[in-house]
PDB file of N, CA and C in Angstrom:
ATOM      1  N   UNK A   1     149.227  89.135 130.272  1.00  0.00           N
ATOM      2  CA  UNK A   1     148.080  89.749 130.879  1.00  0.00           C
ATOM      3  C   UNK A   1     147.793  91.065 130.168  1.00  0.00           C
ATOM      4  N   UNK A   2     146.412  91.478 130.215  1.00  0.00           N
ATOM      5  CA  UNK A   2     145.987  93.134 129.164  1.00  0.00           C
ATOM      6  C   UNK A   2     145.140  93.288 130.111  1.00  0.00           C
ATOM      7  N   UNK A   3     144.846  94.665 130.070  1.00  0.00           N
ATOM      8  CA  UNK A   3     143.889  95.109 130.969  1.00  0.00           C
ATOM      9  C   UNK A   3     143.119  96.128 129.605  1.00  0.00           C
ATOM     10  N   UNK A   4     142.034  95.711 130.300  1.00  0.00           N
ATOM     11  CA  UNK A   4     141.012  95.805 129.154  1.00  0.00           C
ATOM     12  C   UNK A   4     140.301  97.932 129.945  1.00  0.00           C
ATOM     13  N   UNK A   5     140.461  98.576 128.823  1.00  0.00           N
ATOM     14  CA  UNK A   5     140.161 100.041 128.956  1.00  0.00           C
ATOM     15  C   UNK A   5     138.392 100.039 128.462  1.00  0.00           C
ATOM     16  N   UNK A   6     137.533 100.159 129.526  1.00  0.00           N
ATOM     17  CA  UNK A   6     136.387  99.995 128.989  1.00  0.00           C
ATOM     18  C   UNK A   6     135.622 100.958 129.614  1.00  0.00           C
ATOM     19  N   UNK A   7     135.826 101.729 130.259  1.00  0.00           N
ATOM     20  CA  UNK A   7     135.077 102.821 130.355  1.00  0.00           C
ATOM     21  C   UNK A   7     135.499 104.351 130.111  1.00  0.00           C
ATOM     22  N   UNK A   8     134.669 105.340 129.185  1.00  0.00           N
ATOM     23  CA  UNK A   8     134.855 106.633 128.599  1.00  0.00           C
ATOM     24  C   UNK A   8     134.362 107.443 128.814  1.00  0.00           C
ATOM     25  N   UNK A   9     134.706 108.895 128.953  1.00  0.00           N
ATOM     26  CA  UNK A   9     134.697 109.765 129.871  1.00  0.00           C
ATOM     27  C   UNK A   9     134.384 111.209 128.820  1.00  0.00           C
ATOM     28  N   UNK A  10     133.352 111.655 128.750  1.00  0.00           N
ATOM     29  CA  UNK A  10     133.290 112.801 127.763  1.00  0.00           C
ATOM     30  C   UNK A  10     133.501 113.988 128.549  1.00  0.00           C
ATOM     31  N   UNK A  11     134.760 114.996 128.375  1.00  0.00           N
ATOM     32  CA  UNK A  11     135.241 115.844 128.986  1.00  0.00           C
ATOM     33  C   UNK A  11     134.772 117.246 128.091  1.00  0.00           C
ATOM     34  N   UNK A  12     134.188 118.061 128.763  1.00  0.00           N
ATOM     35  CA  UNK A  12     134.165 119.527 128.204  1.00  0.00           C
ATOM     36  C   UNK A  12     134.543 120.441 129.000  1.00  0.00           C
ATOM     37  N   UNK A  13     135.226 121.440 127.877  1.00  0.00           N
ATOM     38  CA  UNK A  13     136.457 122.122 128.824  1.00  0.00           C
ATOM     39  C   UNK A  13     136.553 123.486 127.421  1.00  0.00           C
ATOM     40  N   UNK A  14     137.342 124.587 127.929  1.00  0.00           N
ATOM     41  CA  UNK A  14     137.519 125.726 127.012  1.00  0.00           C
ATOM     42  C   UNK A  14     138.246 125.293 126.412  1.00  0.00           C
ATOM     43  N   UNK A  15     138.549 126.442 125.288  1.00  0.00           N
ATOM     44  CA  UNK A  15     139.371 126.077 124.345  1.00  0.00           C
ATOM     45  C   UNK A  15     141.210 125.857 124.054  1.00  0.00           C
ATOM     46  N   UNK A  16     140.893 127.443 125.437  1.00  0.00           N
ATOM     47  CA  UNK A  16     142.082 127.355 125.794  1.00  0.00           C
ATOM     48  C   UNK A  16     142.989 126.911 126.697  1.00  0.00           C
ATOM     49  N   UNK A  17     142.092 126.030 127.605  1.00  0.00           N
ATOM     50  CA  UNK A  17     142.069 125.096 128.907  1.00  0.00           C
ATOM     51  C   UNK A  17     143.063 123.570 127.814  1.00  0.00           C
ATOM     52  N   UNK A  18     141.863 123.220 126.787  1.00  0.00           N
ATOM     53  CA  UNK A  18     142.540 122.563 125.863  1.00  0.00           C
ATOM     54  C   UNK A  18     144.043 121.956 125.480  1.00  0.00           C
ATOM     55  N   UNK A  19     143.753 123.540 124.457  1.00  0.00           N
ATOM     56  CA  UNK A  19     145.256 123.953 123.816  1.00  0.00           C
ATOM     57  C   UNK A  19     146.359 123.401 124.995  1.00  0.00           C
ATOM     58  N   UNK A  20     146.090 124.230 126.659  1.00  0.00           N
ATOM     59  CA  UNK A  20     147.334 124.034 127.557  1.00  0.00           C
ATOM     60  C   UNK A  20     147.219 122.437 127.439  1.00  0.00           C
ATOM     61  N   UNK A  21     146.356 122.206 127.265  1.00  0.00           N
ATOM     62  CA  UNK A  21     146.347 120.300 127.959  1.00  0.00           C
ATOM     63  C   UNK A  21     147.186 119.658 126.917  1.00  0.00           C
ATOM     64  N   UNK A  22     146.799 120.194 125.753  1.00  0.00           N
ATOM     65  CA  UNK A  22     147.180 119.338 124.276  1.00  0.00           C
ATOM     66  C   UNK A  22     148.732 119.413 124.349  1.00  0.00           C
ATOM     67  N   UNK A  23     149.697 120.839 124.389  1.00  0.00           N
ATOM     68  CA  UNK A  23     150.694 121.309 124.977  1.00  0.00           C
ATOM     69  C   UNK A  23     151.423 120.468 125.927  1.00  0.00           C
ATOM     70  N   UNK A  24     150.808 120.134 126.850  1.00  0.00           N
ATOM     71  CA  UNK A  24     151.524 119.656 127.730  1.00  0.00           C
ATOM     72  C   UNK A  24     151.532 117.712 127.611  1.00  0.00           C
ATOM     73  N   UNK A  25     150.760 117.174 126.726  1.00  0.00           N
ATOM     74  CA  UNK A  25     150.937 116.060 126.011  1.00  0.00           C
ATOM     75  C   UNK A  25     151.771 116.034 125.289  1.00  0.00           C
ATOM     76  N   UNK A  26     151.999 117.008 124.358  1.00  0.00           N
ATOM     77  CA  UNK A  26     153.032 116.716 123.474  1.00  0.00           C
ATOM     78  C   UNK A  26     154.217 116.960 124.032  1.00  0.00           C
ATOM     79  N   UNK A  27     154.839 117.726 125.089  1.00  0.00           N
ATOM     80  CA  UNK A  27     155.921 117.492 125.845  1.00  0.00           C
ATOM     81  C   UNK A  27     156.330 116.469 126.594  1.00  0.00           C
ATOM     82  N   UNK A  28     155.466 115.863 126.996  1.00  0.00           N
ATOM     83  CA  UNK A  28     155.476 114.380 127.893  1.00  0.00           C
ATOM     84  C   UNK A  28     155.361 113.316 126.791  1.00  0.00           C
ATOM     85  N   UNK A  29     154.909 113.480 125.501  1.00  0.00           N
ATOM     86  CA  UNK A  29     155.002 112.255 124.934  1.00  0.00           C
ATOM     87  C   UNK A  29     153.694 111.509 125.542  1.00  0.00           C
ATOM     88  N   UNK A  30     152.562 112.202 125.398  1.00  0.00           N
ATOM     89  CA  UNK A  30     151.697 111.136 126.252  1.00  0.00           C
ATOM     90  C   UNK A  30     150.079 111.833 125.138  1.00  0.00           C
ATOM     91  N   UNK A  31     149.064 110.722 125.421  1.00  0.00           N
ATOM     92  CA  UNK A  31     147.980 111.010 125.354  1.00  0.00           C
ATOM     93  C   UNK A  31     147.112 111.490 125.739  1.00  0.00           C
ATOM     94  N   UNK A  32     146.045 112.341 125.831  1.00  0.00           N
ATOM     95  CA  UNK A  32     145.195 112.905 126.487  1.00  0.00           C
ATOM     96  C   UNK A  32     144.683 112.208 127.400  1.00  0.00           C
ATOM     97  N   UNK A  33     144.052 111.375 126.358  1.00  0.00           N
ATOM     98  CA  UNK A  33     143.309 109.766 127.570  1.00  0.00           C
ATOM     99  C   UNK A  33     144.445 109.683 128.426  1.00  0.00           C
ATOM    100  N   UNK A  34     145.660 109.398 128.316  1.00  0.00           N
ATOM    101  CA  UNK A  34     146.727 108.971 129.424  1.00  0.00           C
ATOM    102  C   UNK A  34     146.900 110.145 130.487  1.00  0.00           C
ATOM    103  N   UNK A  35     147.202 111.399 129.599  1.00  0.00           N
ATOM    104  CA  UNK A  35     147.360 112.637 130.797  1.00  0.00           C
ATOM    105  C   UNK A  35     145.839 112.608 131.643  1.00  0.00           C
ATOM    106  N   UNK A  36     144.512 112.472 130.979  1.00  0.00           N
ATOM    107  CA  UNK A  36     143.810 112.798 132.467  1.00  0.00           C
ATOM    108  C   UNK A  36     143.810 111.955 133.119  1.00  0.00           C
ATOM    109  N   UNK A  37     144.108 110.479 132.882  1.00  0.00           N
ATOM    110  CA  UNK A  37     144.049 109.179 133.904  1.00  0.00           C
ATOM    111  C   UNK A  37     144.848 109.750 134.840  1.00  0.00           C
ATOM    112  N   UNK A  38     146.486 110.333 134.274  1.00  0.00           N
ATOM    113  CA  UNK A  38     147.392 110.393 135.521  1.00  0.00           C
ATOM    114  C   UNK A  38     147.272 112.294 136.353  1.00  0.00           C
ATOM    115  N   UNK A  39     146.128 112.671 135.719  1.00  0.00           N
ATOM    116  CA  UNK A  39     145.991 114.240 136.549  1.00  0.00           C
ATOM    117  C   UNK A  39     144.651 113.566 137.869  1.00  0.00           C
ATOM    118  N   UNK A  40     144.181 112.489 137.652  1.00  0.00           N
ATOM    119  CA  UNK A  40     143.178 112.261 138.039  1.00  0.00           C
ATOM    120  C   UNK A  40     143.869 111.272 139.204  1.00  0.00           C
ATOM    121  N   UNK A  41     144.864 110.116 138.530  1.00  0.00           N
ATOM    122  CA  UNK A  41     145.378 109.797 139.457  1.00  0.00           C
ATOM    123  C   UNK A  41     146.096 110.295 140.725  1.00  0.00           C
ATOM    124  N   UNK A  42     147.014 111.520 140.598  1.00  0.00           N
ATOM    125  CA  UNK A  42     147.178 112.763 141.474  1.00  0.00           C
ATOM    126  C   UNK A  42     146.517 112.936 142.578  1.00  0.00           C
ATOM    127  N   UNK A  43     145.082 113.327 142.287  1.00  0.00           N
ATOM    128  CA  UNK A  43     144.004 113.536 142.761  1.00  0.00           C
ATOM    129  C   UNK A  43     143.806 112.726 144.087  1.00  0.00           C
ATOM    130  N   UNK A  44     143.705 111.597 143.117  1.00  0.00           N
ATOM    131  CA  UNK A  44     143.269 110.602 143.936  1.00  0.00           C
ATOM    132  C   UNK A  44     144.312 109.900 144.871  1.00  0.00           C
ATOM    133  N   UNK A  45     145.611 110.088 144.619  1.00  0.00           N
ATOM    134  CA  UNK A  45     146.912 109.918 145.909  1.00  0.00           C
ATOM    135  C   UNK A  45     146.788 110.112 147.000  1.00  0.00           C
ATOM    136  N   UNK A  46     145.861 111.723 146.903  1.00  0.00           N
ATOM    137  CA  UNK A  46     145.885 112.578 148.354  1.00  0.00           C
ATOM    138  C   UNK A  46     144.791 111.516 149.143  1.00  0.00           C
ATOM    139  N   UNK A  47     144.158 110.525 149.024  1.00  0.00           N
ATOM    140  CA  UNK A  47     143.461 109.643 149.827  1.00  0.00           C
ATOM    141  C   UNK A  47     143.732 108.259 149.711  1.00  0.00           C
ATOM    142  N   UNK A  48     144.929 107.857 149.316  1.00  0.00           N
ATOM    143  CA  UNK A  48     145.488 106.745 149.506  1.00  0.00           C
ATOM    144  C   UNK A  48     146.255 106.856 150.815  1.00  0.00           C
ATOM    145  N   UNK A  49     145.892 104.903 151.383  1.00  0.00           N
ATOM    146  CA  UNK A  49     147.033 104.978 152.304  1.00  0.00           C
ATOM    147  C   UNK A  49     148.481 104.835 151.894  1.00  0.00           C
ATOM    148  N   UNK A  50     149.278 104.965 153.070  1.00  0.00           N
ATOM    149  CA  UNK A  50     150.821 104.459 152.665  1.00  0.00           C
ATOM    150  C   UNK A  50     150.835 103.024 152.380  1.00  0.00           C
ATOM    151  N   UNK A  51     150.412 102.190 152.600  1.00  0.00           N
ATOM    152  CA  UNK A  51     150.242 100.872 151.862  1.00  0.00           C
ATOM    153  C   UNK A  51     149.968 101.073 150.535  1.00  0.00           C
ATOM    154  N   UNK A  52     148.747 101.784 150.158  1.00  0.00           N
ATOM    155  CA  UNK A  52     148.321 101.750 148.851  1.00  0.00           C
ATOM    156  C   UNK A  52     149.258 102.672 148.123  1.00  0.00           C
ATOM    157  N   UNK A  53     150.113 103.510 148.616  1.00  0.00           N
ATOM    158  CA  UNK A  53     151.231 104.118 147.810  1.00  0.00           C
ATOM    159  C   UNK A  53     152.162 103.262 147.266  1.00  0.00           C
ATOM    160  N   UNK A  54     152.897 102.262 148.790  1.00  0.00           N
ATOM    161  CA  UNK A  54     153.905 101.580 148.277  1.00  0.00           C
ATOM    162  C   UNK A  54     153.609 100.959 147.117  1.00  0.00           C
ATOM    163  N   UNK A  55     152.051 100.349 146.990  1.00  0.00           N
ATOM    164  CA  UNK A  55     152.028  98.830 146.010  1.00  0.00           C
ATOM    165  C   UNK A  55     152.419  99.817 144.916  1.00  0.00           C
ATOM    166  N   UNK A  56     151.446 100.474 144.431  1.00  0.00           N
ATOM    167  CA  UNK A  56     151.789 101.592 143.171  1.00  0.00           C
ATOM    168  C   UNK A  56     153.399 101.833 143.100  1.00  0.00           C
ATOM    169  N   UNK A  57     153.874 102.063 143.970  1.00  0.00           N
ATOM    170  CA  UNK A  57     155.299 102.552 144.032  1.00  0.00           C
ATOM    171  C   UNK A  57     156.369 101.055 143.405  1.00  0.00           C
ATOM    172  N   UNK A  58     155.896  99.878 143.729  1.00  0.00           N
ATOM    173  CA  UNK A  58     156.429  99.113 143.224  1.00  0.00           C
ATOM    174  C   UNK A  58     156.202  98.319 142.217  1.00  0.00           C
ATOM    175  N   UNK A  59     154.485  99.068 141.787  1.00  0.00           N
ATOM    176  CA  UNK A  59     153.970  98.617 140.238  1.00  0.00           C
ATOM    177  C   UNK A  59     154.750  99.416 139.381  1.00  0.00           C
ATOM    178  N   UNK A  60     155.189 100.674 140.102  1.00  0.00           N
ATOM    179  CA  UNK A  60     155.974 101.359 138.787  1.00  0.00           C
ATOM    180  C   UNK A  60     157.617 101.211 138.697  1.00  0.00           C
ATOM    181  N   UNK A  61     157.938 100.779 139.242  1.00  0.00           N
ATOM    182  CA  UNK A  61     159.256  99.747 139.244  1.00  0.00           C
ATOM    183  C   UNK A  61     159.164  99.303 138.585  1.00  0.00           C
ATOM    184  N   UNK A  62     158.240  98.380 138.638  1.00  0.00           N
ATOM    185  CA  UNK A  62     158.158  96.660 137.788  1.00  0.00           C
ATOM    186  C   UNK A  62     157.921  97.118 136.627  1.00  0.00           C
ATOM    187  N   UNK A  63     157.369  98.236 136.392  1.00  0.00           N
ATOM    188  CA  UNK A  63     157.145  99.030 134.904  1.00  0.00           C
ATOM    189  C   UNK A  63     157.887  99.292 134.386  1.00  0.00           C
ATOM    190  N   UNK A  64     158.977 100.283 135.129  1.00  0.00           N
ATOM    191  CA  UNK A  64     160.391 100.693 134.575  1.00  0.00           C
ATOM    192  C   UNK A  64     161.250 100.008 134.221  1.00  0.00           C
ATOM    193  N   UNK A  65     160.702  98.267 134.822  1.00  0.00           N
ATOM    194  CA  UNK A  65     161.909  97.484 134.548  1.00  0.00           C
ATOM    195  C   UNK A  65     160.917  96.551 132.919  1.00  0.00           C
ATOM    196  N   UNK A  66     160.590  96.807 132.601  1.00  0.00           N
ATOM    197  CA  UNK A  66     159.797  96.405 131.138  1.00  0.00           C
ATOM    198  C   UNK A  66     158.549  95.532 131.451  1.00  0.00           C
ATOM    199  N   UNK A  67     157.994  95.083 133.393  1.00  0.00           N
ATOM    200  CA  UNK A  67     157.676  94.058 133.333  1.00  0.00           C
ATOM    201  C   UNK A  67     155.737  94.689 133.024  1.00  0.00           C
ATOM    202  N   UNK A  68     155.586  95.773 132.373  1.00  0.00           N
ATOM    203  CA  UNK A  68     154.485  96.295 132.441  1.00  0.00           C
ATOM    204  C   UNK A  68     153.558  96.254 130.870  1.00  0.00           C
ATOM    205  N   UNK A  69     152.349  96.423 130.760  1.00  0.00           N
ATOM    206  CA  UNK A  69     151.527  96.132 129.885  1.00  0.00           C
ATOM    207  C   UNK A  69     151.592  97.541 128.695  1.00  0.00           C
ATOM    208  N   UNK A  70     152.021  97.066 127.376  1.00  0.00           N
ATOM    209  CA  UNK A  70     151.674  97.967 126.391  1.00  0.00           C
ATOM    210  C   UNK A  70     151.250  99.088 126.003  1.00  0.00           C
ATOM    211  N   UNK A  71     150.725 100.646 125.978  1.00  0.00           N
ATOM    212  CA  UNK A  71     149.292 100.866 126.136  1.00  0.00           C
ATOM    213  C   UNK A  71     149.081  99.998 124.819  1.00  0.00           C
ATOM    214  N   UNK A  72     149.274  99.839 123.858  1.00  0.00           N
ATOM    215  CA  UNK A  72     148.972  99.682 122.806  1.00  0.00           C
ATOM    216  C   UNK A  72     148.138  98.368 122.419  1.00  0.00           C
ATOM    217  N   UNK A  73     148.854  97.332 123.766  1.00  0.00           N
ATOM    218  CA  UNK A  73     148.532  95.679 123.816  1.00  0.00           C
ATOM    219  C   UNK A  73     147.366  95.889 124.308  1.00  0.00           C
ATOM    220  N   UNK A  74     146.174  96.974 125.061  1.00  0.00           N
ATOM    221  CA  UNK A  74     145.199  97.197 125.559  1.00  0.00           C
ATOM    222  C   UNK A  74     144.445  96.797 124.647  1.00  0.00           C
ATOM    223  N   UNK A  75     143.452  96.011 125.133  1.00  0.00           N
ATOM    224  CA  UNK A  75     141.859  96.164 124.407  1.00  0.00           C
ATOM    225  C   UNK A  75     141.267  96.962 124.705  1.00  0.00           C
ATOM    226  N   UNK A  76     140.732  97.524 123.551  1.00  0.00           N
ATOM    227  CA  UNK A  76     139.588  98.727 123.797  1.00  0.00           C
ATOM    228  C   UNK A  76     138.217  98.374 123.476  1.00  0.00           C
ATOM    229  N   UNK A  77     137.168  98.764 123.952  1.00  0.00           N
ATOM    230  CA  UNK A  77     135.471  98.105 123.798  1.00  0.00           C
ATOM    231  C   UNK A  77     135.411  96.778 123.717  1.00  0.00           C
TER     232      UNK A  77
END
């Protein structure tokens, strides 16, 4: 299974708003595109139910245990 990444998001922001963001990717080992999905995901927790926590909670299990998608295996456009 791939889950297809098809919608893009043009972000403007300072420079030095940036820099911290870029910073804090390269410590996590992660992508920009990936860090705002998961600053956004955050966000969006605070209005999930506890149902909709658990499933997440046990999608990322199933992740940790290898059973999760690539980013790389993603199609893009």
């Amino acid at each position: 299974m791939s889950v297809t990444m098809d919608k893009e998001l043009l972000i403007r922001m300072p420079t030095p708003l940036y820099n911290q963001a870029k910073k804090l990717c390269k410590k996590r080992y992660k992508s920009l595109s990936a860090f705002v999905r998961d600053v956004i995901m955050e966000r969006v927790e605070d209005y999930l139910t506890t149902d909709e926590r658990k499933k997440i909670a046990e999608g990322e299990k199933e992740y940790l245990k290898g059973k999760g998608v690539n980013w790389r295996a993603v199609k893009r456009g």
